[in-house]
PDB file of N, CA and C in Angstrom:
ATOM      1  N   UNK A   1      56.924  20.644  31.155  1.00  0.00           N
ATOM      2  CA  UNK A   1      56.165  19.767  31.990  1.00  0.00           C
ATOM      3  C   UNK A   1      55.850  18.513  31.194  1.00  0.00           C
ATOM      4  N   UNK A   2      55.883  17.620  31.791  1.00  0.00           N
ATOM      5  CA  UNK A   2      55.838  16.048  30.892  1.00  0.00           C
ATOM      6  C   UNK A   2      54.749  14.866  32.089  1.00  0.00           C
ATOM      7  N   UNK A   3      53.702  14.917  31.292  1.00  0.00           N
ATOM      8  CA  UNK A   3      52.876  14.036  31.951  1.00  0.00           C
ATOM      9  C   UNK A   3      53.134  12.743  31.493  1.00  0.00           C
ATOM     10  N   UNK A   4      52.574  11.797  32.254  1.00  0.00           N
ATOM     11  CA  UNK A   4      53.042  10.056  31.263  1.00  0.00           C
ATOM     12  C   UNK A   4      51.530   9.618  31.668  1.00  0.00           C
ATOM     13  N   UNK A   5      51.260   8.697  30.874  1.00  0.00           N
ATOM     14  CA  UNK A   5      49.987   8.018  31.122  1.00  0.00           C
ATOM     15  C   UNK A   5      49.317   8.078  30.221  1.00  0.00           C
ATOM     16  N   UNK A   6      49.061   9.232  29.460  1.00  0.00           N
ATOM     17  CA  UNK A   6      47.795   9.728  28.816  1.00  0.00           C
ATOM     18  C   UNK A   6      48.168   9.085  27.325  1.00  0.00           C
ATOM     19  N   UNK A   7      46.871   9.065  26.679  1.00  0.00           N
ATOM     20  CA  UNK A   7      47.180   8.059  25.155  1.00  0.00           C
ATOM     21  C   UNK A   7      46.077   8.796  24.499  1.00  0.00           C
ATOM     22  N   UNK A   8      46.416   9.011  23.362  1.00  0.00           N
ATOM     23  CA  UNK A   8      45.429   9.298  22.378  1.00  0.00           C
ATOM     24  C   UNK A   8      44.234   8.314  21.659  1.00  0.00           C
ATOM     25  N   UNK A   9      44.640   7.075  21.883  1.00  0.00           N
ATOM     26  CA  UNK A   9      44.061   6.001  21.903  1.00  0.00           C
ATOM     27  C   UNK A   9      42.886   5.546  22.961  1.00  0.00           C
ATOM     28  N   UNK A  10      42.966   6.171  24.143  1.00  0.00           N
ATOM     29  CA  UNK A  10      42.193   5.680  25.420  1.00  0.00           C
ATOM     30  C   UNK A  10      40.943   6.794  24.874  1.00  0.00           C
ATOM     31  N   UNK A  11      41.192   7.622  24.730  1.00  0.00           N
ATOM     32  CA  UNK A  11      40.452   8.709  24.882  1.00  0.00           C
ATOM     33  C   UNK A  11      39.431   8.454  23.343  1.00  0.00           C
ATOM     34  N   UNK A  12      39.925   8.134  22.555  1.00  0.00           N
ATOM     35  CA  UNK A  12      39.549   8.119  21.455  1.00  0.00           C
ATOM     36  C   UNK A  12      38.024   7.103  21.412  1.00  0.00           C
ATOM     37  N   UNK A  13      38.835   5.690  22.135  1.00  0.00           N
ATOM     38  CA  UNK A  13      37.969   4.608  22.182  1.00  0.00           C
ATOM     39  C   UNK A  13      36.948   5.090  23.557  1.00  0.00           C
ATOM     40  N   UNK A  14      37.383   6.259  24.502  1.00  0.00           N
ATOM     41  CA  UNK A  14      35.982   6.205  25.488  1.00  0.00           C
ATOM     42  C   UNK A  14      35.088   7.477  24.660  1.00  0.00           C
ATOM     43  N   UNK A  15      35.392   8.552  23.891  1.00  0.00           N
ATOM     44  CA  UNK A  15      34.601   8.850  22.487  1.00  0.00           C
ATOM     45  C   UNK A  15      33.527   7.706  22.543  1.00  0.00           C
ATOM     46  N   UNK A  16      34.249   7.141  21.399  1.00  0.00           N
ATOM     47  CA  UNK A  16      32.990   6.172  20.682  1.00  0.00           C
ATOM     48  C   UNK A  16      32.108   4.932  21.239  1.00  0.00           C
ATOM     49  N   UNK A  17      32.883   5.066  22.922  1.00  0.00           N
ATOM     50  CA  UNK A  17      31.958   4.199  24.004  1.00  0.00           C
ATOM     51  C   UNK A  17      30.454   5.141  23.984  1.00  0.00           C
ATOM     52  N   UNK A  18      30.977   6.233  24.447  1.00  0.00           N
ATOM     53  CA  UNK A  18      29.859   6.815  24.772  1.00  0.00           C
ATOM     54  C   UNK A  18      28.928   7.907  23.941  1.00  0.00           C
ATOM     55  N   UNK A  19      29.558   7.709  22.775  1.00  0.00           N
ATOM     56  CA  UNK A  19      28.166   7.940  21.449  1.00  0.00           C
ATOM     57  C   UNK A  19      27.679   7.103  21.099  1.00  0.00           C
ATOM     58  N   UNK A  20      28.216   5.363  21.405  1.00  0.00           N
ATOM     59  CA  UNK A  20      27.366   4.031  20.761  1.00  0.00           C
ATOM     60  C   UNK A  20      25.954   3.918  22.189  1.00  0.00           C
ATOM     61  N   UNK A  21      26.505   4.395  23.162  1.00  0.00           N
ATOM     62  CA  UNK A  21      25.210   4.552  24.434  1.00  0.00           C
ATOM     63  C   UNK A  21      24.490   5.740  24.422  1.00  0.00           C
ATOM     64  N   UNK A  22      24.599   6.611  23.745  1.00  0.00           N
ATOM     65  CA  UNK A  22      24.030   7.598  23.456  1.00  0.00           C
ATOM     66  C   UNK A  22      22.654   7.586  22.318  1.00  0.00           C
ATOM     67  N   UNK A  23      23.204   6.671  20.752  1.00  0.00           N
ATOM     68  CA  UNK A  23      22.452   6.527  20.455  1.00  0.00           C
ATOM     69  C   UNK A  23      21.668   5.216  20.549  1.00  0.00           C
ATOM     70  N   UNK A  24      22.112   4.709  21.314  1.00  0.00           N
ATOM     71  CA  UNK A  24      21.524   3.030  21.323  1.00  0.00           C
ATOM     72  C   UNK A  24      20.097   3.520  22.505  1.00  0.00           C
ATOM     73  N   UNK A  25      20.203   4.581  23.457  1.00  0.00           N
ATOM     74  CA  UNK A  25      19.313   4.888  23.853  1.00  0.00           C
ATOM     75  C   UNK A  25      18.207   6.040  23.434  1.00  0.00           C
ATOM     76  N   UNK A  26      18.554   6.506  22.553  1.00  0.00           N
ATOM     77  CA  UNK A  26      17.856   7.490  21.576  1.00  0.00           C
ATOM     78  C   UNK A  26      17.150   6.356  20.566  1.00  0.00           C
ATOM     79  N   UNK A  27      17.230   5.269  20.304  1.00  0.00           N
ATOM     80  CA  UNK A  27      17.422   4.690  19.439  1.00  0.00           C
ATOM     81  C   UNK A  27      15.680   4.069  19.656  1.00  0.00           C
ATOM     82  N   UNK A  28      14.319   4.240  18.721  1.00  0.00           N
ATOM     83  CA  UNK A  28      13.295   4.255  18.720  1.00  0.00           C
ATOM     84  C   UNK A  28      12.845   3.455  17.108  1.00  0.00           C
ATOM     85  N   UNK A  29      12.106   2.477  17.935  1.00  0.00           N
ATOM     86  CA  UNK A  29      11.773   1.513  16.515  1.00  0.00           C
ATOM     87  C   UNK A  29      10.684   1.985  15.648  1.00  0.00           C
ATOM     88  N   UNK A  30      11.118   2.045  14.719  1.00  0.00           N
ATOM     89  CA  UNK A  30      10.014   2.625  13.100  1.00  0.00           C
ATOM     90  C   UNK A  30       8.410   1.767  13.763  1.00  0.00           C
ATOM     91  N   UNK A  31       7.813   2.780  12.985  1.00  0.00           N
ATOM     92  CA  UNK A  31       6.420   2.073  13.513  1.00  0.00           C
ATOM     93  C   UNK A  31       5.881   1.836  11.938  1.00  0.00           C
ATOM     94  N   UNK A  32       5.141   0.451  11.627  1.00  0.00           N
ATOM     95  CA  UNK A  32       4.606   0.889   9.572  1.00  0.00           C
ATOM     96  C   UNK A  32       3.416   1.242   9.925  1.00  0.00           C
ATOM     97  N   UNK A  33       2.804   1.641   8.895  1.00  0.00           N
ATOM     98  CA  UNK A  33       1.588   2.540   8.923  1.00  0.00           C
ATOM     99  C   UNK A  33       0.385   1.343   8.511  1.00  0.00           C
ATOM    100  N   UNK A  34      -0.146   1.748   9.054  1.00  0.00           N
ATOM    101  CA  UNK A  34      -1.679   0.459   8.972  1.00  0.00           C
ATOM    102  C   UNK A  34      -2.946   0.835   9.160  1.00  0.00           C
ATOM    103  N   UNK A  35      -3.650   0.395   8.378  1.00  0.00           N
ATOM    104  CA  UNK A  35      -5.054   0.362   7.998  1.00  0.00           C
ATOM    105  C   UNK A  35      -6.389  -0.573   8.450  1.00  0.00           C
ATOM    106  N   UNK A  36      -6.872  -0.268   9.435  1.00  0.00           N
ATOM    107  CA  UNK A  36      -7.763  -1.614   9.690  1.00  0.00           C
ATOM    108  C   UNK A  36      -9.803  -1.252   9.461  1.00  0.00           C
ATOM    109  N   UNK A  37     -10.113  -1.734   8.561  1.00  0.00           N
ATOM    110  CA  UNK A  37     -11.657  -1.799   8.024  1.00  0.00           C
ATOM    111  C   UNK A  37     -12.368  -2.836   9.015  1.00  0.00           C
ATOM    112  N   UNK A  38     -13.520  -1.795   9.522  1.00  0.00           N
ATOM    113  CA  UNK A  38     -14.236  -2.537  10.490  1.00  0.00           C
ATOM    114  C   UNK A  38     -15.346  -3.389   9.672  1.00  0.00           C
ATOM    115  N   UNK A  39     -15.972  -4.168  10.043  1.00  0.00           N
ATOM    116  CA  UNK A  39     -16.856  -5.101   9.703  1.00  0.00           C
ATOM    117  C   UNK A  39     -17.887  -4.196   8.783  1.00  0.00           C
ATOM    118  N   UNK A  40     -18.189  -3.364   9.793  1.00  0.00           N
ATOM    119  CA  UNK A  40     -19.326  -2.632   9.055  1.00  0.00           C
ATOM    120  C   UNK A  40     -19.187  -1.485   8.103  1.00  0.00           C
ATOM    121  N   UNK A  41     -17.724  -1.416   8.179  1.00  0.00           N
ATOM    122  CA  UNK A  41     -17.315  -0.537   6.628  1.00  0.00           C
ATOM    123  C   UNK A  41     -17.726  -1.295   5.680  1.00  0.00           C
ATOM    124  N   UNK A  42     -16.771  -2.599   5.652  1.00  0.00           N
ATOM    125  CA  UNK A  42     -16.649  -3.374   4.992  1.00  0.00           C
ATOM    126  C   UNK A  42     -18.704  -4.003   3.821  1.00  0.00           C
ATOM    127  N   UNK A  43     -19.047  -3.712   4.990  1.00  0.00           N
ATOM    128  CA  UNK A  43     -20.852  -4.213   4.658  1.00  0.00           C
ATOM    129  C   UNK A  43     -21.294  -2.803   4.291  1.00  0.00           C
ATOM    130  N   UNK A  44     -20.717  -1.537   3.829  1.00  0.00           N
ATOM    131  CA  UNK A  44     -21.158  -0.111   3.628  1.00  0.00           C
ATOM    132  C   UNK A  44     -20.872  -0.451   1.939  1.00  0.00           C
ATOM    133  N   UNK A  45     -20.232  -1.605   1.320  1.00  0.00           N
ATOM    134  CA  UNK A  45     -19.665  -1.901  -0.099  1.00  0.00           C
ATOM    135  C   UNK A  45     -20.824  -1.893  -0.824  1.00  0.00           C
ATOM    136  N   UNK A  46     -22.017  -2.402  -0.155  1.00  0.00           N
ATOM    137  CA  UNK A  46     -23.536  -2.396  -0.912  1.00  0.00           C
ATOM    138  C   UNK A  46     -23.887  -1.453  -1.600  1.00  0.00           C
ATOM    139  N   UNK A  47     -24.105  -0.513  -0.723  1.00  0.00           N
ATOM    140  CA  UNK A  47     -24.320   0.954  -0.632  1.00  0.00           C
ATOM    141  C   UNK A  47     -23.806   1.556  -1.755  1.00  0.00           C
ATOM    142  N   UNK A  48     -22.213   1.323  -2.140  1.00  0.00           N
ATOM    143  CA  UNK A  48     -21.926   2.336  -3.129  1.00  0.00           C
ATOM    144  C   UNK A  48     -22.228   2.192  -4.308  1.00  0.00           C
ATOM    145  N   UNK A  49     -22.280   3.719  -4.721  1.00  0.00           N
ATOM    146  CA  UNK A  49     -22.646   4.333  -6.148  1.00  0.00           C
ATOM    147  C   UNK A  49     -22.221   3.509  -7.260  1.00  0.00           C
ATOM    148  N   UNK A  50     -21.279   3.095  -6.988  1.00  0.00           N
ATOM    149  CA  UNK A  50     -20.668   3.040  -8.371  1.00  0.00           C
ATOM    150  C   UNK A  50     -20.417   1.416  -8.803  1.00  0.00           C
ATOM    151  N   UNK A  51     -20.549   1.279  -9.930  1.00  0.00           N
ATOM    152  CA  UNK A  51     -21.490   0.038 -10.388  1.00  0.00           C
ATOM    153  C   UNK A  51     -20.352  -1.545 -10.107  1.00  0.00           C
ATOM    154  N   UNK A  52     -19.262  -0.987 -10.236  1.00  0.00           N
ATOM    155  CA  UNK A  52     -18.229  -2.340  -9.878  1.00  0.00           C
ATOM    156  C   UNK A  52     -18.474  -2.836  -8.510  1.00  0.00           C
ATOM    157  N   UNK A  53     -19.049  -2.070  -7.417  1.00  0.00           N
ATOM    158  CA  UNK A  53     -19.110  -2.684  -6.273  1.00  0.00           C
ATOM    159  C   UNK A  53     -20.559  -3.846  -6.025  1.00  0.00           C
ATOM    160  N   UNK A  54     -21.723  -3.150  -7.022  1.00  0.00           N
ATOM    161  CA  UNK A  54     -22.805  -3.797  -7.165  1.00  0.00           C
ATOM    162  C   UNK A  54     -23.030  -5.237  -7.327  1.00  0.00           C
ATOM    163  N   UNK A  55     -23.368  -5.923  -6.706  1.00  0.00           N
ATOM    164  CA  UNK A  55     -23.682  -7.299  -6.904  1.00  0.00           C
ATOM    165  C   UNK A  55     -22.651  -8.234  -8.277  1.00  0.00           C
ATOM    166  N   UNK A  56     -21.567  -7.840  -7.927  1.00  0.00           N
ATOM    167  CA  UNK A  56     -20.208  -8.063  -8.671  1.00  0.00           C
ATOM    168  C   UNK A  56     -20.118  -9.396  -9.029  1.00  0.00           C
ATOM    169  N   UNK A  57     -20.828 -10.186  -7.512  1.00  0.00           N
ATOM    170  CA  UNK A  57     -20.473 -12.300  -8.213  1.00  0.00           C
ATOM    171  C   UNK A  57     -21.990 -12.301  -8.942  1.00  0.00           C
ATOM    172  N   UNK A  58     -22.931 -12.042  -8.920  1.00  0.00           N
ATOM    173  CA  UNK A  58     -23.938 -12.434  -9.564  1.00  0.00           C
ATOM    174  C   UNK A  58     -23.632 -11.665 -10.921  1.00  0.00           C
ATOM    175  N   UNK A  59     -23.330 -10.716 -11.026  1.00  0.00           N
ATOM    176  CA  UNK A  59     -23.055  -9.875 -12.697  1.00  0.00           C
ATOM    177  C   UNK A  59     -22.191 -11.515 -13.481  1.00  0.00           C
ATOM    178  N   UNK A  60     -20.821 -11.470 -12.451  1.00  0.00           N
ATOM    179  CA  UNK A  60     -20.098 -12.322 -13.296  1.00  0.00           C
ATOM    180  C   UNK A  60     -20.736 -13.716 -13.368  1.00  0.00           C
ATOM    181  N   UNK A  61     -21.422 -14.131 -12.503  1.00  0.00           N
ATOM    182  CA  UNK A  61     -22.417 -16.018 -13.120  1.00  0.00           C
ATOM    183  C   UNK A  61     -23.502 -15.720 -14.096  1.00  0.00           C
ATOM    184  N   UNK A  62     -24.061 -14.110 -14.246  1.00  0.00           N
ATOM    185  CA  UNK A  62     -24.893 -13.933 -15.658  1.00  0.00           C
ATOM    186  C   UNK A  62     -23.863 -14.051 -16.474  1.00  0.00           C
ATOM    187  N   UNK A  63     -22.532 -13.619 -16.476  1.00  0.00           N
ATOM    188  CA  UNK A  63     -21.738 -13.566 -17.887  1.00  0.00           C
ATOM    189  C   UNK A  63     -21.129 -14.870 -18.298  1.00  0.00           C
ATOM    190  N   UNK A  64     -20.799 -15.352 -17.425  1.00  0.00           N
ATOM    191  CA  UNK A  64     -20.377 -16.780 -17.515  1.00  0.00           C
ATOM    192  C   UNK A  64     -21.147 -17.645 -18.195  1.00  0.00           C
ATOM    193  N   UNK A  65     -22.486 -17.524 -17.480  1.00  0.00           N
ATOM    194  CA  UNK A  65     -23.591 -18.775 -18.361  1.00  0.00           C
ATOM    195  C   UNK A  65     -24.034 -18.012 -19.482  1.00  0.00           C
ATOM    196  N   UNK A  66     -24.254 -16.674 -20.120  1.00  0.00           N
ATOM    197  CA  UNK A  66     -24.258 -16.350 -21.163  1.00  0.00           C
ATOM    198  C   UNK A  66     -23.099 -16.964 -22.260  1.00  0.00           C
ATOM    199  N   UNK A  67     -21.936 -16.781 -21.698  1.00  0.00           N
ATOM    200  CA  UNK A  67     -20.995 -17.580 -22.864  1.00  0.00           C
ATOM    201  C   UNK A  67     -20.770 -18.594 -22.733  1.00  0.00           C
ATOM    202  N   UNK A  68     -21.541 -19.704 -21.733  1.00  0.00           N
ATOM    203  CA  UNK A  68     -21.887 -21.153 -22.223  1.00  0.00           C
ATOM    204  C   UNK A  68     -22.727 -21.564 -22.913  1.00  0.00           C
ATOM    205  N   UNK A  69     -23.455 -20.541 -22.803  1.00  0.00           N
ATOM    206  CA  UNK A  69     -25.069 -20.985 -23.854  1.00  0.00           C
ATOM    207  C   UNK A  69     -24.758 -20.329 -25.115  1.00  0.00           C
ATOM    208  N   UNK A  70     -23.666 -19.559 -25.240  1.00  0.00           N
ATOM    209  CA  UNK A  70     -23.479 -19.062 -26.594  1.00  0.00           C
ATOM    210  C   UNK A  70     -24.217 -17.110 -26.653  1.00  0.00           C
ATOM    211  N   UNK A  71     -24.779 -17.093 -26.080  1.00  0.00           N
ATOM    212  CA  UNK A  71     -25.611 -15.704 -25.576  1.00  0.00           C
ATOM    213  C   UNK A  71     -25.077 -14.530 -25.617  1.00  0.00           C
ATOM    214  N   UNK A  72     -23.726 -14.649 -25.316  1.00  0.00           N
ATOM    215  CA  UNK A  72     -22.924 -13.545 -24.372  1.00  0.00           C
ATOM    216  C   UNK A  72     -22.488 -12.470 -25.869  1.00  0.00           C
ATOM    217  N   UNK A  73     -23.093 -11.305 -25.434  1.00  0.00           N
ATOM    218  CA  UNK A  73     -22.733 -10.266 -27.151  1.00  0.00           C
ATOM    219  C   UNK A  73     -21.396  -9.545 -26.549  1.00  0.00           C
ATOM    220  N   UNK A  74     -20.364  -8.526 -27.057  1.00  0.00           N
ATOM    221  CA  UNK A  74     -19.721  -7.823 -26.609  1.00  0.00           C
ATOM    222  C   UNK A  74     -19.929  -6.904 -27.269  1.00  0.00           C
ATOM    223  N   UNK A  75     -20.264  -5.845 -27.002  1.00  0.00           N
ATOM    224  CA  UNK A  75     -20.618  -4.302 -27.528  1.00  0.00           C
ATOM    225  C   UNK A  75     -18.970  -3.605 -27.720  1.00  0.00           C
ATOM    226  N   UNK A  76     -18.443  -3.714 -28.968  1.00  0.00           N
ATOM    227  CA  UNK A  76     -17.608  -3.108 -29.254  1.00  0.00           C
ATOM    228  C   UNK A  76     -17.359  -1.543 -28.879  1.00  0.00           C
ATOM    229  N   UNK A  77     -18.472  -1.085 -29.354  1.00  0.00           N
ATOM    230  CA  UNK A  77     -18.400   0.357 -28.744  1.00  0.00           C
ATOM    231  C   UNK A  77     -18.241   0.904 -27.448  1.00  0.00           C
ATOM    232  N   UNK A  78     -18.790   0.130 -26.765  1.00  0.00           N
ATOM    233  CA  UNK A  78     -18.803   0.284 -25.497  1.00  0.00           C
ATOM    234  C   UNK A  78     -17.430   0.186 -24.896  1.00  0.00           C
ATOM    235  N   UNK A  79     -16.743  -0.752 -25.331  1.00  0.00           N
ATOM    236  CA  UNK A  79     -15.492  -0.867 -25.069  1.00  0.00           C
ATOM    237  C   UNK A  79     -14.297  -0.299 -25.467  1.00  0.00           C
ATOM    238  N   UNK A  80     -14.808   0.073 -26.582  1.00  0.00           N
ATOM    239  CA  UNK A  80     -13.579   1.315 -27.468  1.00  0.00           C
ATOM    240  C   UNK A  80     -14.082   2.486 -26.831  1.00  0.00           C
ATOM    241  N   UNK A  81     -15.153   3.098 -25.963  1.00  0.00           N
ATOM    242  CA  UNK A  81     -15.779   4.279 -25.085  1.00  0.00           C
ATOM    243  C   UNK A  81     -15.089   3.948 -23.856  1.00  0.00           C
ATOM    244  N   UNK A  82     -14.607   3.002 -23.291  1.00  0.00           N
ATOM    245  CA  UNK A  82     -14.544   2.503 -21.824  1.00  0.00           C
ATOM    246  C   UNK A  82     -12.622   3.105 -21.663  1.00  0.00           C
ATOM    247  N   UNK A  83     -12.005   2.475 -23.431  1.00  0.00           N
ATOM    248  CA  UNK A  83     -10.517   2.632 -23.190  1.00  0.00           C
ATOM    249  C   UNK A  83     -10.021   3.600 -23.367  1.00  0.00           C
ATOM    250  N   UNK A  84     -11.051   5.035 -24.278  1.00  0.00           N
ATOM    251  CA  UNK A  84     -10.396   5.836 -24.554  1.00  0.00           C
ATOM    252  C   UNK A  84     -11.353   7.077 -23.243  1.00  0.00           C
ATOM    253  N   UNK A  85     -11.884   6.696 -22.088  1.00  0.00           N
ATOM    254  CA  UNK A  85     -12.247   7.088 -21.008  1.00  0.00           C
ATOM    255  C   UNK A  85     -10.826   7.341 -20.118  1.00  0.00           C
ATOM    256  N   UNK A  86     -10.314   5.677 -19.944  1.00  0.00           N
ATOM    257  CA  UNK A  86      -9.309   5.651 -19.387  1.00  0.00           C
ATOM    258  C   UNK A  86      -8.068   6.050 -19.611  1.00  0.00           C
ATOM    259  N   UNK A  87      -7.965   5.965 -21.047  1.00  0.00           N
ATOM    260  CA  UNK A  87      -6.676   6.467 -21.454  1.00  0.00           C
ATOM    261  C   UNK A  87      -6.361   8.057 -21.213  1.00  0.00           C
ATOM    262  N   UNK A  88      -7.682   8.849 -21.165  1.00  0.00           N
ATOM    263  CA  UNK A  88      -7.720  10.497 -21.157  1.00  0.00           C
ATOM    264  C   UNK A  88      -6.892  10.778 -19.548  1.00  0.00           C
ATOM    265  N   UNK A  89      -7.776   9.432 -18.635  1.00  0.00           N
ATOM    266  CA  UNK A  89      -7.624   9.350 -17.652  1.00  0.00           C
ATOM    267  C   UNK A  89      -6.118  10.222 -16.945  1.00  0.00           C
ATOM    268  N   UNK A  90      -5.747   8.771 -17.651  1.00  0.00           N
ATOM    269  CA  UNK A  90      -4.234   8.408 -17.330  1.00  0.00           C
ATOM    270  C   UNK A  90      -3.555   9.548 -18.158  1.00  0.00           C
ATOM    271  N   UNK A  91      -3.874  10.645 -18.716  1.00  0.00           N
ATOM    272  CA  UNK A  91      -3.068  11.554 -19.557  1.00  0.00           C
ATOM    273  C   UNK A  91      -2.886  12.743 -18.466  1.00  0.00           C
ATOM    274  N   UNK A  92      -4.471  12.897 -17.475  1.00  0.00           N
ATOM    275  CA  UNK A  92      -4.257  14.393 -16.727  1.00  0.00           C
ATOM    276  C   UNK A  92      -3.275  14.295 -15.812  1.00  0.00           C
TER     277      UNK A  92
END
């Protein structure tokens, strides 16, 4: 029996017609992930414990005019305590 017409080529290209519509409709845009701080989080910064959030621009215009007037000490120790805090830190 001998059919005529048929191509391995036709068939091939309506294949990949209809997996490019397949996924072009499956096809769902990435969403990025986002973060939005309400006003009054943002004013909850007072509040916290911990001393970097504390009145942060007034700390730094005491330090500033201390080392214009010559004033300003740096406690060595304190700072060789501060790096080897962090460094333990960064070890766990």
């Amino acid at each position: 029996m001998k059919i005529n017409g048929t191509s391995g080529v036709k068939s091939i290209k309506d294949y990949n017609n209809n997996t490019e519509v397949f996924y072009k409709k499956k096809k769902i845009e990435k969403a990025e992930d986002s973060i939005q701080i309400s006003t009054i989080g943002k004013n909850l910064t007072i509040y916290s414990v911990e001393e970097k959030f504390i009145n942060s621009n007034d700390r730094v215009c005491k330090i500033k005019k201390q080392i214009e007037e010559g004033n300003y000490r740096i406690d060595s120790k304190s700072i060789a305590k501060k790096i080897l805090e962090s460094m333990k830190e960064k070890s766990l």
